[in-house]
C-alpha atoms as a PDB file:
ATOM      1  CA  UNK A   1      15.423  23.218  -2.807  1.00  0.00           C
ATOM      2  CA  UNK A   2      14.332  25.334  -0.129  1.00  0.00           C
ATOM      3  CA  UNK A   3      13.022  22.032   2.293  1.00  0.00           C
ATOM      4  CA  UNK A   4      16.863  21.214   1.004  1.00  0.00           C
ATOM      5  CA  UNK A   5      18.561  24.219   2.352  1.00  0.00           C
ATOM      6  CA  UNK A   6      16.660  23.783   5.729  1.00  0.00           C
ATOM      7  CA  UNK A   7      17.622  19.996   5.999  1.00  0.00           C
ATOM      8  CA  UNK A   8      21.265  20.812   5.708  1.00  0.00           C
ATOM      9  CA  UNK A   9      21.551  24.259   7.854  1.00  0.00           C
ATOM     10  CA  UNK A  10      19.851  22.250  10.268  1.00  0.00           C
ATOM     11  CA  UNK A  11      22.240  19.026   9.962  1.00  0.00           C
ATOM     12  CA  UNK A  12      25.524  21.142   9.990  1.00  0.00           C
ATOM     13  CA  UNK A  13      24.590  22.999  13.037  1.00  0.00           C
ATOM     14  CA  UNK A  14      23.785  20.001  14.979  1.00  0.00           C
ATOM     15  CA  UNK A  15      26.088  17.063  13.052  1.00  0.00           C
ATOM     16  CA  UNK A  16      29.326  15.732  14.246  1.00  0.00           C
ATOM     17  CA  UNK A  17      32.298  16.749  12.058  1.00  0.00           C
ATOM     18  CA  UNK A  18      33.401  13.962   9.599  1.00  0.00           C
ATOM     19  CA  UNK A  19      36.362  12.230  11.368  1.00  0.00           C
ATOM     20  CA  UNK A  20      37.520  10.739   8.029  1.00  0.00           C
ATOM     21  CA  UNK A  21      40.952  12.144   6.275  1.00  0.00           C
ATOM     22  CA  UNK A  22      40.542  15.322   4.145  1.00  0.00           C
ATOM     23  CA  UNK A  23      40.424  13.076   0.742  1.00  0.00           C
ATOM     24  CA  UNK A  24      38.990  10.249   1.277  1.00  0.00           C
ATOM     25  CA  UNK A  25      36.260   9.289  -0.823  1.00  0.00           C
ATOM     26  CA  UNK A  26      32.557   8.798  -0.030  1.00  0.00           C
ATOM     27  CA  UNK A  27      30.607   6.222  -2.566  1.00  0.00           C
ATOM     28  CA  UNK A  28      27.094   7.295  -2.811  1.00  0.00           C
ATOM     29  CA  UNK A  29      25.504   4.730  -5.575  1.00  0.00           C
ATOM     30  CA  UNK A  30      28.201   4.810  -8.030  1.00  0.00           C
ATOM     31  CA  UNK A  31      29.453   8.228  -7.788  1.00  0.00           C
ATOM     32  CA  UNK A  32      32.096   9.646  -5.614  1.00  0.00           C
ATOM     33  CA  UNK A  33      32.620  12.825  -3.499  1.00  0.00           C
ATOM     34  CA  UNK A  34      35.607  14.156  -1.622  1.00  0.00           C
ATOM     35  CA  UNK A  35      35.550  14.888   1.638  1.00  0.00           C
ATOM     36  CA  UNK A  36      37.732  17.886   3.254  1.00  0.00           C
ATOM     37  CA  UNK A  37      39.015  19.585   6.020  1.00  0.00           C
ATOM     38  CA  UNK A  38      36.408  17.154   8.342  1.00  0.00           C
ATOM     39  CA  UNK A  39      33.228  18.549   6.767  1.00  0.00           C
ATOM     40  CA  UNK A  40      30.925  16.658   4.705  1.00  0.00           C
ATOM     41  CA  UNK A  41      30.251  18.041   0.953  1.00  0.00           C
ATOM     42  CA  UNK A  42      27.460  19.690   0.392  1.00  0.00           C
ATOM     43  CA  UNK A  43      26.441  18.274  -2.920  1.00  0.00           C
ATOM     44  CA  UNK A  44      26.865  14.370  -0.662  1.00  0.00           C
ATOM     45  CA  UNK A  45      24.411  16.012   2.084  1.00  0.00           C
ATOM     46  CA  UNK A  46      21.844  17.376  -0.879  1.00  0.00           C
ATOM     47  CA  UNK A  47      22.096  13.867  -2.762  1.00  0.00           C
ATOM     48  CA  UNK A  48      21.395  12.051   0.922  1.00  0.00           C
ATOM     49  CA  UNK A  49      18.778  14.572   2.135  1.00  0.00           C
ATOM     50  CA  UNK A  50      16.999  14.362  -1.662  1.00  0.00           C
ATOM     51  CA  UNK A  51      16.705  10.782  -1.390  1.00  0.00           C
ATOM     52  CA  UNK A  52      13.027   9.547  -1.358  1.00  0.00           C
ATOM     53  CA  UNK A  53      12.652   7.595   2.433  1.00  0.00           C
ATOM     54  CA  UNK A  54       9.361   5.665   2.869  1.00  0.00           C
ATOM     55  CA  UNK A  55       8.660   5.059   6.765  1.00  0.00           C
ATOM     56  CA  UNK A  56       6.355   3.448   8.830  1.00  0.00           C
ATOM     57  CA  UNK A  57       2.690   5.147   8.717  1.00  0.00           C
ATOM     58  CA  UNK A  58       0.131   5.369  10.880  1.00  0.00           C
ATOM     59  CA  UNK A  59      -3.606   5.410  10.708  1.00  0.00           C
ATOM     60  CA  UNK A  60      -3.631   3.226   7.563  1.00  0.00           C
ATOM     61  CA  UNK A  61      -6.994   1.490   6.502  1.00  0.00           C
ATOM     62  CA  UNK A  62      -7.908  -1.228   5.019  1.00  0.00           C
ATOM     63  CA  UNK A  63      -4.754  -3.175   6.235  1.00  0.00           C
ATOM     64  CA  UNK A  64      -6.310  -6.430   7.348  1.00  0.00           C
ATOM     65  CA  UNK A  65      -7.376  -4.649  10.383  1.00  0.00           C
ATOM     66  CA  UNK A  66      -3.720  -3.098  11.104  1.00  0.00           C
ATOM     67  CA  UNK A  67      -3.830   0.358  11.609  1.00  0.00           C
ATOM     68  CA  UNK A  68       0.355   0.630  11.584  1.00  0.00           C
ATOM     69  CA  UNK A  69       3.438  -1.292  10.499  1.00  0.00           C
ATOM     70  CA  UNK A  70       5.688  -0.169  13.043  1.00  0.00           C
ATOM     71  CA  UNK A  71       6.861  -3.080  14.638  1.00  0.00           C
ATOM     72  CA  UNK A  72       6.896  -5.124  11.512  1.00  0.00           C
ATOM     73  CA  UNK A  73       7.254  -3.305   7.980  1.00  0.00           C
ATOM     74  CA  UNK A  74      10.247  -2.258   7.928  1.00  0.00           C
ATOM     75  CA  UNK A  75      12.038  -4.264   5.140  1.00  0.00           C
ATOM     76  CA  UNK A  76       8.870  -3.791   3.193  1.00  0.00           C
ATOM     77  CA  UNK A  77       8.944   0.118   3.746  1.00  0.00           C
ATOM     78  CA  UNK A  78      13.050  -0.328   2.785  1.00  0.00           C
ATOM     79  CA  UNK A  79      12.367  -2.336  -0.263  1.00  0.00           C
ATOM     80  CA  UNK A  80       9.865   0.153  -1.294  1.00  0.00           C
ATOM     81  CA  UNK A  81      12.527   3.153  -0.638  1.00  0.00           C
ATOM     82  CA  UNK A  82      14.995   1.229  -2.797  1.00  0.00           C
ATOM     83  CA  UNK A  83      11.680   0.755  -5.633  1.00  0.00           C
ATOM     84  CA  UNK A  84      11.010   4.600  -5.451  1.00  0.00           C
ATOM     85  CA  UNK A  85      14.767   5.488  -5.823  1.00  0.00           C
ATOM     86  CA  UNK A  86      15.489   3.115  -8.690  1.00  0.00           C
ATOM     87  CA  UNK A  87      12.103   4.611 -10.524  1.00  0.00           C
ATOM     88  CA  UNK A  88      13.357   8.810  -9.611  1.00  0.00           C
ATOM     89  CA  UNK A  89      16.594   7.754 -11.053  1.00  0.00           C
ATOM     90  CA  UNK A  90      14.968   6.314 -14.431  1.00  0.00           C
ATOM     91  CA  UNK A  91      12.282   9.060 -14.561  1.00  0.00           C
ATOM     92  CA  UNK A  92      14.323  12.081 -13.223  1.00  0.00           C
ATOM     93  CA  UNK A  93      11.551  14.099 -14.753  1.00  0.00           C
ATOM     94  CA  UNK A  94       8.532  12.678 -12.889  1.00  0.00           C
ATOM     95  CA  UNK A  95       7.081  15.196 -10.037  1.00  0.00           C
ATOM     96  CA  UNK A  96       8.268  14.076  -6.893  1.00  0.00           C
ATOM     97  CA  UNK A  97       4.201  13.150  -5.587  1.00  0.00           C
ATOM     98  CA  UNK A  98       3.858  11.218  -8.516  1.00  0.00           C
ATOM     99  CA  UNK A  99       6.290   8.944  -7.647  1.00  0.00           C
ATOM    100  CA  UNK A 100       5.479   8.930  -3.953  1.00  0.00           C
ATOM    101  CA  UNK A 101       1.468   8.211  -4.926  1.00  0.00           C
ATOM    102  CA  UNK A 102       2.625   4.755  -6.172  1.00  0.00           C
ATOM    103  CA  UNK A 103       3.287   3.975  -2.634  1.00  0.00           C
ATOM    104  CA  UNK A 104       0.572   5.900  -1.203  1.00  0.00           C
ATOM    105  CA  UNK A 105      -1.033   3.890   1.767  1.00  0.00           C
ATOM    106  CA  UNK A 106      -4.405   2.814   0.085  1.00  0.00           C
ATOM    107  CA  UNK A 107      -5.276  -0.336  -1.641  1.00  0.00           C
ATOM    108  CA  UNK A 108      -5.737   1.129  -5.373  1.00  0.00           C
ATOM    109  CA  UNK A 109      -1.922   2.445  -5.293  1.00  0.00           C
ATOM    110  CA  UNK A 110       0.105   0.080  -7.289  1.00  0.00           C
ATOM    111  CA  UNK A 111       3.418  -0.493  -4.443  1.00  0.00           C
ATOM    112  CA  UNK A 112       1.177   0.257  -1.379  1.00  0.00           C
ATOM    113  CA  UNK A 113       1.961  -1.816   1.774  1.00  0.00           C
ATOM    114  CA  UNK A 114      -1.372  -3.186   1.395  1.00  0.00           C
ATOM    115  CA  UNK A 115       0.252  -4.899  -2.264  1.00  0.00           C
ATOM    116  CA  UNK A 116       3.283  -6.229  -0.502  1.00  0.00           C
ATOM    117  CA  UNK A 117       0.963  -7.857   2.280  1.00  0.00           C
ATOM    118  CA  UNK A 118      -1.644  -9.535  -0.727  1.00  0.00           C
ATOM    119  CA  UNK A 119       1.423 -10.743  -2.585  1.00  0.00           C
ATOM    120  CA  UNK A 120       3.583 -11.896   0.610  1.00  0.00           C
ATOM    121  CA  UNK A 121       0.353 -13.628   2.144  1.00  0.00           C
ATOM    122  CA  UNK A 122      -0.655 -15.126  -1.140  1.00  0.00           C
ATOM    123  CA  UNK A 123       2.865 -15.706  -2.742  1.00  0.00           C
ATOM    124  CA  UNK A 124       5.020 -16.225   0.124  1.00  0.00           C
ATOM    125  CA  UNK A 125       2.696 -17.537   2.743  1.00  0.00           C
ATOM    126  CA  UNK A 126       3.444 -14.408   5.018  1.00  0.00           C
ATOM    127  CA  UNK A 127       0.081 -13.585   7.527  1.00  0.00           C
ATOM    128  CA  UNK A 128      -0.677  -9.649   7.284  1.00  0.00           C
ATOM    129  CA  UNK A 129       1.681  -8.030  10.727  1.00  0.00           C
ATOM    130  CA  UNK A 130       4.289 -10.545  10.229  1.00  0.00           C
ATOM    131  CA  UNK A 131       7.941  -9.256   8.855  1.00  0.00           C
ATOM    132  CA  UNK A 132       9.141  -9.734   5.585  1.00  0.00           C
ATOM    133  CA  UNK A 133      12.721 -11.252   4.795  1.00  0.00           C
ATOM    134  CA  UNK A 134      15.154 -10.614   1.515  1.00  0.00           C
ATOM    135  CA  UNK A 135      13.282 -13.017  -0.859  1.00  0.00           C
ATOM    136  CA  UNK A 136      10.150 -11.893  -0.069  1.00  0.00           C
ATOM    137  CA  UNK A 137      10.318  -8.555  -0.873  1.00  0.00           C
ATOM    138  CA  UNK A 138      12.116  -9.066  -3.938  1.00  0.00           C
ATOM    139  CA  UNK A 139       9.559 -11.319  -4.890  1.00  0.00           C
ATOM    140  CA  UNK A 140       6.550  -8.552  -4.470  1.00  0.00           C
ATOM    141  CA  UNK A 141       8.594  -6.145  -6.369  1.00  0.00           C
ATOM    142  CA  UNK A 142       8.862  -8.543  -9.149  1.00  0.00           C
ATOM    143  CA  UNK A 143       4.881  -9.623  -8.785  1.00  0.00           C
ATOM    144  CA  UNK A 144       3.787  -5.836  -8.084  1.00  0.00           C
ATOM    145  CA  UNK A 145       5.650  -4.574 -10.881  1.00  0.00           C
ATOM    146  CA  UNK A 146       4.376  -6.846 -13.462  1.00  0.00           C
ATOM    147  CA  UNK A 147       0.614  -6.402 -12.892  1.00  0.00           C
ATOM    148  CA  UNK A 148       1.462  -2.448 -12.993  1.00  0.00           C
ATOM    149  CA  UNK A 149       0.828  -1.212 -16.681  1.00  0.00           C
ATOM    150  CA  UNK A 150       1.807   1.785 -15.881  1.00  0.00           C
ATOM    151  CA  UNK A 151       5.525   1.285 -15.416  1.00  0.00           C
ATOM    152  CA  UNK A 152       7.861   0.256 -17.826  1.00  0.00           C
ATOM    153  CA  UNK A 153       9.984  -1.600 -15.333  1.00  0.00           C
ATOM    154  CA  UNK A 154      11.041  -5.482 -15.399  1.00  0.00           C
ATOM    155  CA  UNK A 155      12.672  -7.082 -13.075  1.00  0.00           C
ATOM    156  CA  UNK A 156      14.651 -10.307 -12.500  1.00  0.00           C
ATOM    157  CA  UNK A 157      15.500 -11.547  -8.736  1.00  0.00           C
ATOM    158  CA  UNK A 158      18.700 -13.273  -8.787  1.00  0.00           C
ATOM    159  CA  UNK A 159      18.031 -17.415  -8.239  1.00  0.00           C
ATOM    160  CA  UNK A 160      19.244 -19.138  -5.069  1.00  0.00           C
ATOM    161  CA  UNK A 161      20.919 -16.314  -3.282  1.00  0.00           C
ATOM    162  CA  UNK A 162      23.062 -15.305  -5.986  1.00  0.00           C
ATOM    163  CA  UNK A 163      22.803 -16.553  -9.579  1.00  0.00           C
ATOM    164  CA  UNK A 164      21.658 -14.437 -12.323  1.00  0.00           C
ATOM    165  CA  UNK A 165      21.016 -16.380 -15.938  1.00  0.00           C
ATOM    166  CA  UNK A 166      21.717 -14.488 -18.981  1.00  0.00           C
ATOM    167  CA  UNK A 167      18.786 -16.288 -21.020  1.00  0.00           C
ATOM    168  CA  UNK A 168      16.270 -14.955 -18.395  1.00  0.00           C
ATOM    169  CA  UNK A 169      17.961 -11.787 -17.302  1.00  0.00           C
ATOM    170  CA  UNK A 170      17.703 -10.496 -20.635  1.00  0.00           C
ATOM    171  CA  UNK A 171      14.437 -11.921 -22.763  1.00  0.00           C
ATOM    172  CA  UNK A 172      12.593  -9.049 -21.135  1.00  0.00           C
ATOM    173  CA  UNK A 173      13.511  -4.862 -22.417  1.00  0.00           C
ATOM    174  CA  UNK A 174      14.923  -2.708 -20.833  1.00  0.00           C
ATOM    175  CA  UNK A 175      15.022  -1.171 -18.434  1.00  0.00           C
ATOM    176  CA  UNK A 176      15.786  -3.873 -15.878  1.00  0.00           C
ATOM    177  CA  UNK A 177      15.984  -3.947 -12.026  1.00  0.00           C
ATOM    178  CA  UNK A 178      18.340  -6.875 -11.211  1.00  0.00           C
ATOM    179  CA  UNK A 179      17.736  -8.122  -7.057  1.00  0.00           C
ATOM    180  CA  UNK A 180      20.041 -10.169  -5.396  1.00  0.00           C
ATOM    181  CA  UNK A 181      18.297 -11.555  -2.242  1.00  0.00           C
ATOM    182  CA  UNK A 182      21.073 -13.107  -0.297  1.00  0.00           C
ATOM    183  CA  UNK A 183      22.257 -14.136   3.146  1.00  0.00           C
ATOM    184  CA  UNK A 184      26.232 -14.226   3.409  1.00  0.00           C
ATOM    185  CA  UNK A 185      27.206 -15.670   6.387  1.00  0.00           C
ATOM    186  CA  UNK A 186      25.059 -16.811   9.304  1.00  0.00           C
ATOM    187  CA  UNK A 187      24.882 -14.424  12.103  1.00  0.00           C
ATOM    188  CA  UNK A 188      27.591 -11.735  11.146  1.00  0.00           C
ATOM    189  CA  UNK A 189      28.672 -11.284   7.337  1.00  0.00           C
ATOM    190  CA  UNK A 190      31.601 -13.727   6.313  1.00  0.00           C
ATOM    191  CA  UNK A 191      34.935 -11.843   6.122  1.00  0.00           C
ATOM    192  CA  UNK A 192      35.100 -13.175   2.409  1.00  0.00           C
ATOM    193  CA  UNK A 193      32.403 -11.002   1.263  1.00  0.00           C
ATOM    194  CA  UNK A 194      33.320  -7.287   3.008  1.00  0.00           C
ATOM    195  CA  UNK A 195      35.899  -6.442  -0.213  1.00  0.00           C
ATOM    196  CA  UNK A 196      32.932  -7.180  -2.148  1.00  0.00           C
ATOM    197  CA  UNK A 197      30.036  -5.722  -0.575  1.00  0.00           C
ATOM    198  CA  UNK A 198      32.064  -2.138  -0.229  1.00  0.00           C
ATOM    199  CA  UNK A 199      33.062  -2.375  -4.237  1.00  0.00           C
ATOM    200  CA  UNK A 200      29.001  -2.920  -4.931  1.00  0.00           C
ATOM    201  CA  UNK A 201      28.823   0.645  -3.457  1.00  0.00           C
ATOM    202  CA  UNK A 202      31.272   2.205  -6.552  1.00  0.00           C
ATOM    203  CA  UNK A 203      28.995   0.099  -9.326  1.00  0.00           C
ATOM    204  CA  UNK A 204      27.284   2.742 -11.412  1.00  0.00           C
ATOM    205  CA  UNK A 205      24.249   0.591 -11.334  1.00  0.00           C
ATOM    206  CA  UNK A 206      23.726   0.449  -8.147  1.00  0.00           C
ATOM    207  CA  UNK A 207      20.325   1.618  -6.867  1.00  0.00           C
ATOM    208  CA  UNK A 208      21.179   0.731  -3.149  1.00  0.00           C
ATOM    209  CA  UNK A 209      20.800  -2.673  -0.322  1.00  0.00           C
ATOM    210  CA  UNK A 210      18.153  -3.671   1.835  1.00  0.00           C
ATOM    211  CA  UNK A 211      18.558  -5.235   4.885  1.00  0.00           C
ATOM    212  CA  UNK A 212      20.290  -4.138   8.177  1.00  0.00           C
ATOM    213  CA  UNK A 213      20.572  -5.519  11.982  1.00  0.00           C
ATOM    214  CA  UNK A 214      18.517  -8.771  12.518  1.00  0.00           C
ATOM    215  CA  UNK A 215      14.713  -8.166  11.867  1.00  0.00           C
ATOM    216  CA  UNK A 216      15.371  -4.148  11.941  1.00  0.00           C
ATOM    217  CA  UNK A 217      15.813  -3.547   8.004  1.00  0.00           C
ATOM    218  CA  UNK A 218      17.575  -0.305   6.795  1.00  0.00           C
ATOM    219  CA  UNK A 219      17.908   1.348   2.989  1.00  0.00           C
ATOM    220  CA  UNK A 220      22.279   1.540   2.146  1.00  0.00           C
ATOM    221  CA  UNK A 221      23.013   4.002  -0.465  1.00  0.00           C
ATOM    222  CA  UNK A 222      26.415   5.409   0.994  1.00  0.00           C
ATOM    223  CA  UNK A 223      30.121   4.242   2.655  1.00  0.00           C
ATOM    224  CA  UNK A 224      32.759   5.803   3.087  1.00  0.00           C
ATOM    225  CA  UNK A 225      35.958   3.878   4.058  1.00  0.00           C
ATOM    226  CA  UNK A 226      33.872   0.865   6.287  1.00  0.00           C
ATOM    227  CA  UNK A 227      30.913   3.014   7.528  1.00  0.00           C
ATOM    228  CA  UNK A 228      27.806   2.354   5.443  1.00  0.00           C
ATOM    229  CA  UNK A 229      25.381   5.100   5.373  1.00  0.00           C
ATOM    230  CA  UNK A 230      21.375   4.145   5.542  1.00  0.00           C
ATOM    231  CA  UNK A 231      17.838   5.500   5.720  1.00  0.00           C
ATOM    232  CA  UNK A 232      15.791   4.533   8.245  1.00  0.00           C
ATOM    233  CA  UNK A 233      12.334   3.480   8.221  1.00  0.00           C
ATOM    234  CA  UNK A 234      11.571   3.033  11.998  1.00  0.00           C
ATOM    235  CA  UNK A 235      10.057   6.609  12.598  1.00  0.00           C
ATOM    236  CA  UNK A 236       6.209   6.490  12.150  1.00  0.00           C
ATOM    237  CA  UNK A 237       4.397   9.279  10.441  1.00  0.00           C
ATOM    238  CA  UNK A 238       0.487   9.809   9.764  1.00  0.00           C
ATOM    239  CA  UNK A 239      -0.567   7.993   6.616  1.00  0.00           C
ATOM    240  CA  UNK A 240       0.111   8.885   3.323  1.00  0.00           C
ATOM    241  CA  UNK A 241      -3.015   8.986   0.775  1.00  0.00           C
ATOM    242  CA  UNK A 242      -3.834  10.687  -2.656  1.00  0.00           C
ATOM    243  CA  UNK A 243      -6.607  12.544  -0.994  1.00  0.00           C
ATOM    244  CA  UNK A 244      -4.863  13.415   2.284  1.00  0.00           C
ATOM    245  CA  UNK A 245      -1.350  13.796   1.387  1.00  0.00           C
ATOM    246  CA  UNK A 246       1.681  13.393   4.211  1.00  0.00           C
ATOM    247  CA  UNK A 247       4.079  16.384   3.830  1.00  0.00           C
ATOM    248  CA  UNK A 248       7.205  16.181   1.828  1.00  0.00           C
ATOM    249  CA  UNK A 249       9.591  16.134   4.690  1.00  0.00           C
ATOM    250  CA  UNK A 250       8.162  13.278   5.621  1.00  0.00           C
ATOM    251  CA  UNK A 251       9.891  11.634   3.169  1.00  0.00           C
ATOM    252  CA  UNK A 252      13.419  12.911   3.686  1.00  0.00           C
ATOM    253  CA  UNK A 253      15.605  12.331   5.960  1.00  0.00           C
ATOM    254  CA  UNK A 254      17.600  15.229   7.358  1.00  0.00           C
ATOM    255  CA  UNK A 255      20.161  13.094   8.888  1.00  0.00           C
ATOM    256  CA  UNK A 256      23.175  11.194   8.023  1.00  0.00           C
ATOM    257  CA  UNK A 257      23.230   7.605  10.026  1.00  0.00           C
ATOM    258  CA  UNK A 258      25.644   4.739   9.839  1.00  0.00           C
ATOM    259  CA  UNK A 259      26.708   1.553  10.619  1.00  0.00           C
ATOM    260  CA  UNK A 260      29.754   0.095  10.262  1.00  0.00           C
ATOM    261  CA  UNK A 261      30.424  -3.452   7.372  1.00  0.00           C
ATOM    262  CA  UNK A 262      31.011  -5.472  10.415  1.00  0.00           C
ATOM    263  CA  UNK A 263      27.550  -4.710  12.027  1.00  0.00           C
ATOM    264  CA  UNK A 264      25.465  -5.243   9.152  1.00  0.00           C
ATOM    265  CA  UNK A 265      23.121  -8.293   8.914  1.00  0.00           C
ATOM    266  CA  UNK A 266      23.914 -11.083   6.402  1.00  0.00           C
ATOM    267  CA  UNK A 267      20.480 -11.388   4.866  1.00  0.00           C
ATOM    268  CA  UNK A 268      20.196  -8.655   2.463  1.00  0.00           C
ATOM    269  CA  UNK A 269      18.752  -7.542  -1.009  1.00  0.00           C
ATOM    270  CA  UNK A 270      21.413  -6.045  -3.317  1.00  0.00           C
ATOM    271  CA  UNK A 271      19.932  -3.491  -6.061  1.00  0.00           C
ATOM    272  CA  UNK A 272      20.973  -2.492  -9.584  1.00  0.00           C
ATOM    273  CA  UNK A 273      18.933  -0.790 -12.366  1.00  0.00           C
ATOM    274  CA  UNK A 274      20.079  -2.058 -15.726  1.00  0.00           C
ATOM    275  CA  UNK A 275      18.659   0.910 -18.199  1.00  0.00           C
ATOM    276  CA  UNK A 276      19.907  -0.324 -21.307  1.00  0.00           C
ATOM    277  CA  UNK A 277      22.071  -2.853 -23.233  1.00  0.00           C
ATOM    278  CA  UNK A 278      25.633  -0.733 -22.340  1.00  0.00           C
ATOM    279  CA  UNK A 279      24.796  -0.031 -18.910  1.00  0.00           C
ATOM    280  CA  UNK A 280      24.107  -3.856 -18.802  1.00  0.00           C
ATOM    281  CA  UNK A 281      27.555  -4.960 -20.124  1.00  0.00           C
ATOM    282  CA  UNK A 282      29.061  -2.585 -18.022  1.00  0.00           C
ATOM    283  CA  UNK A 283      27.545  -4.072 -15.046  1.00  0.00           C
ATOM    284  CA  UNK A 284      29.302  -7.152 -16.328  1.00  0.00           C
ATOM    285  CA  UNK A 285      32.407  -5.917 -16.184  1.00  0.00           C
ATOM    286  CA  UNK A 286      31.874  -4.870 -12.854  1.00  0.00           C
ATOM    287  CA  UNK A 287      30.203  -8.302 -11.722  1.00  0.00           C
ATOM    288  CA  UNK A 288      33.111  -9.887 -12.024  1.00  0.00           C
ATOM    289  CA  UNK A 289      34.770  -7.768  -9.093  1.00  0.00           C
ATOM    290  CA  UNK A 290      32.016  -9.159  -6.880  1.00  0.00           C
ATOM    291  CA  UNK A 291      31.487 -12.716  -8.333  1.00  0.00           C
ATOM    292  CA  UNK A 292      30.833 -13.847  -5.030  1.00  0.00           C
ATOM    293  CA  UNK A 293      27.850 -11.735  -4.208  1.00  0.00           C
ATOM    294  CA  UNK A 294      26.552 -12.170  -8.136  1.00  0.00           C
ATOM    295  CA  UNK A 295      27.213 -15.054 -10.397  1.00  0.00           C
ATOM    296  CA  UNK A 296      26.508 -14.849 -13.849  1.00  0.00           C
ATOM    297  CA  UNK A 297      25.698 -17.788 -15.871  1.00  0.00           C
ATOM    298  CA  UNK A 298      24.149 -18.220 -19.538  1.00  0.00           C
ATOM    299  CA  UNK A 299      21.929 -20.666 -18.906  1.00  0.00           C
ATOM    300  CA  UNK A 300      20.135 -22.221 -15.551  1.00  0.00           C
ATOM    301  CA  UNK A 301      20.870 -25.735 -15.342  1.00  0.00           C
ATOM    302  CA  UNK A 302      18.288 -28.437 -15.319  1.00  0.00           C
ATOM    303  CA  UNK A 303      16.925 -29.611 -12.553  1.00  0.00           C
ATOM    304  CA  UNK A 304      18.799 -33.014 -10.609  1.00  0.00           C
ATOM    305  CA  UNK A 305      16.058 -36.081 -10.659  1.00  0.00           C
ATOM    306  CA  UNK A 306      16.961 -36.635  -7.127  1.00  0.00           C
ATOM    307  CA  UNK A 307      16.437 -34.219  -4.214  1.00  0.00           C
ATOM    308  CA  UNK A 308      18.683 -36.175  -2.368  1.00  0.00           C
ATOM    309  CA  UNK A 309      22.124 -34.656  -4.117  1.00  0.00           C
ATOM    310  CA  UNK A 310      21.142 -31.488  -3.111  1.00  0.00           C
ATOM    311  CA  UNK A 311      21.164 -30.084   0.745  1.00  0.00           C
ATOM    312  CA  UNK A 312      20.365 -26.786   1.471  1.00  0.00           C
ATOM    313  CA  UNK A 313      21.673 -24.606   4.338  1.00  0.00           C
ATOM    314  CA  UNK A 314      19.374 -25.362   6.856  1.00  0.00           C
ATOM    315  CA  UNK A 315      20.113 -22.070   8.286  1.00  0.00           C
ATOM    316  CA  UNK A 316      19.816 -20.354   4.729  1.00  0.00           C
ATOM    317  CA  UNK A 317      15.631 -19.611   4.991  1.00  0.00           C
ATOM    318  CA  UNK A 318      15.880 -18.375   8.838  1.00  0.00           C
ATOM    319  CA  UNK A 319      15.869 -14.570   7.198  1.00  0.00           C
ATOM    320  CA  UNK A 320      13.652 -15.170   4.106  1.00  0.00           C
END
């Protein structure tokens, strides 16, 4: 609490005044604040400064001969902020360096960046230095997190873009983190989808977006009105290992940053931690407010015998 109380004197002595109506509501990942009289509540600025924010790191080893990521891991370092957010919010009583030590910057740790490089050069058929895109990452959280024993975490990426099947969504327990790797709309986001993508924001299972500006990822957990709020991983700090430990500021942020909808990126991981059968169904509920960004389905359809009825986007890999 005390790093806390330094991370918001600091912000409100240097921060702009919020610009928005006294009233108007801020979503931070399913819950709501008021704003008034152009300051920004306290309790938002402690829930954004408490968030965990993984960054680039230098002076890593054993990276395939990369001392850094800067340059290149930033949707990897995003996806893992969104990984070590969705696991503080299931294990709220977990010290907060035993949840950062899962991403520590050594082979042995089970989410390291060295993981997400094996798994996206094995998996994906990414080289070690090169950046990852939506499916990617969502498919090294789902590979990563089921060769971890020692997290009680499934997960289920979402199949072509957006469909989720209720067969294979749900024959693994709980708790379940649902991706949605998407791109939606080719070099801004589609009008269609900006309704959609600011009602994600007031889901109660929401456990944040990855993505950003074009090859410059970013962690959303906040909007209020048509400014999205985001963490940031481009700022590089000294390695983080079990046996030579980064300081905790150096994974806070003690800054509020945004962007507006119309700037953001249309390749982008959406997030949502399913903890148990009623938080599922209520997600349901909720999906259909947003049935263009998630589709649900019971079962996936067999495959068609010919390739040629079926076309793909040819610009729907450019970001993945």
């Amino acid at each position: 609490m005390e790093l806390m109380a330094r991370f918001i004197e600091r912000y409100l002595h240097f921060a702009p005044s919020n610009t928005e109506p006294p009233g108007t509501l801020i979503w931070f990942l399913g819950h709501s604040y008021k704003s008034e009289d152009g300051r920004w509540p306290e309790k938002f600025l402690v829930d954004s400064f408490s968030l965990i924010t993984i960054t680039y790191r230098s002076g890593i080893e054993g990276l395939e001969n990369l001392a850094s990521d800067a340059g290149w891991g930033c949707m990897i370092r995003s996806t893992q902020t969104l990984l070590a957010n969705s696991i503080r919010k299931l294990y709220p009583e977990k010290p907060f360096f035993s949840i950062v030590n899962l991403f520590a910057d050594e082979p042995a740790a089970p989410f390291s960046i060295h993981q997400f490089v094996s798994i996206g050069k094995q998996s994906c058929d990414i080289p070690p230095g090169q950046w990852f895109g939506p499916s990617a990452s969502s498919t090294c959280v789902s590979r990563l997190c089921e060769q971890y024993d020692g997290l009680d975490l499934n997960v289920y990426v979402a199949k072509n873009g957006t469909s989720v099947y209720r067969d294979q969504l749900f024959q693994n327990p709980f708790p379940i983190l649902l991706l949605i790797p998407t791109r939606l709309g080719i070099d801004t986001v589609n009008d269609i989808y900006h309704e959609q993508i600011l009602r994600v924001f007031e889901i109660p299972s929401f456990v944040g977006i990855t993505g950003g500006r074009p090859r410059s990822a970013h962690y959303f957990y906040a909007r209020q009105n048509q400014q999205l709020f985001y963490l940031d991983p481009h700022c590089t700090y000294s390695a983080h290992t079990t046996t030579q430990p980064a300081s905790e500021d150096t994974f806070h942020t003690a800054s509020l940053r945004r962007i507006s909808l119309q700037e953001l990126d249309p390749c982008m991981v959406f997030g949502f931690l399913l903890r148990n059968s009623d938080e599922a169904d209520e997600f349901e509920q909720h999906q259909k407010k947003i049935a263009d960004i998630v589709q649900y389905f019971d079962v996936e359809p067999k495959l068609l015998d010919s390739q040629d009825d079926f076309v793909m986007d040819e610009n729907f890999d450019d970001c993945f």
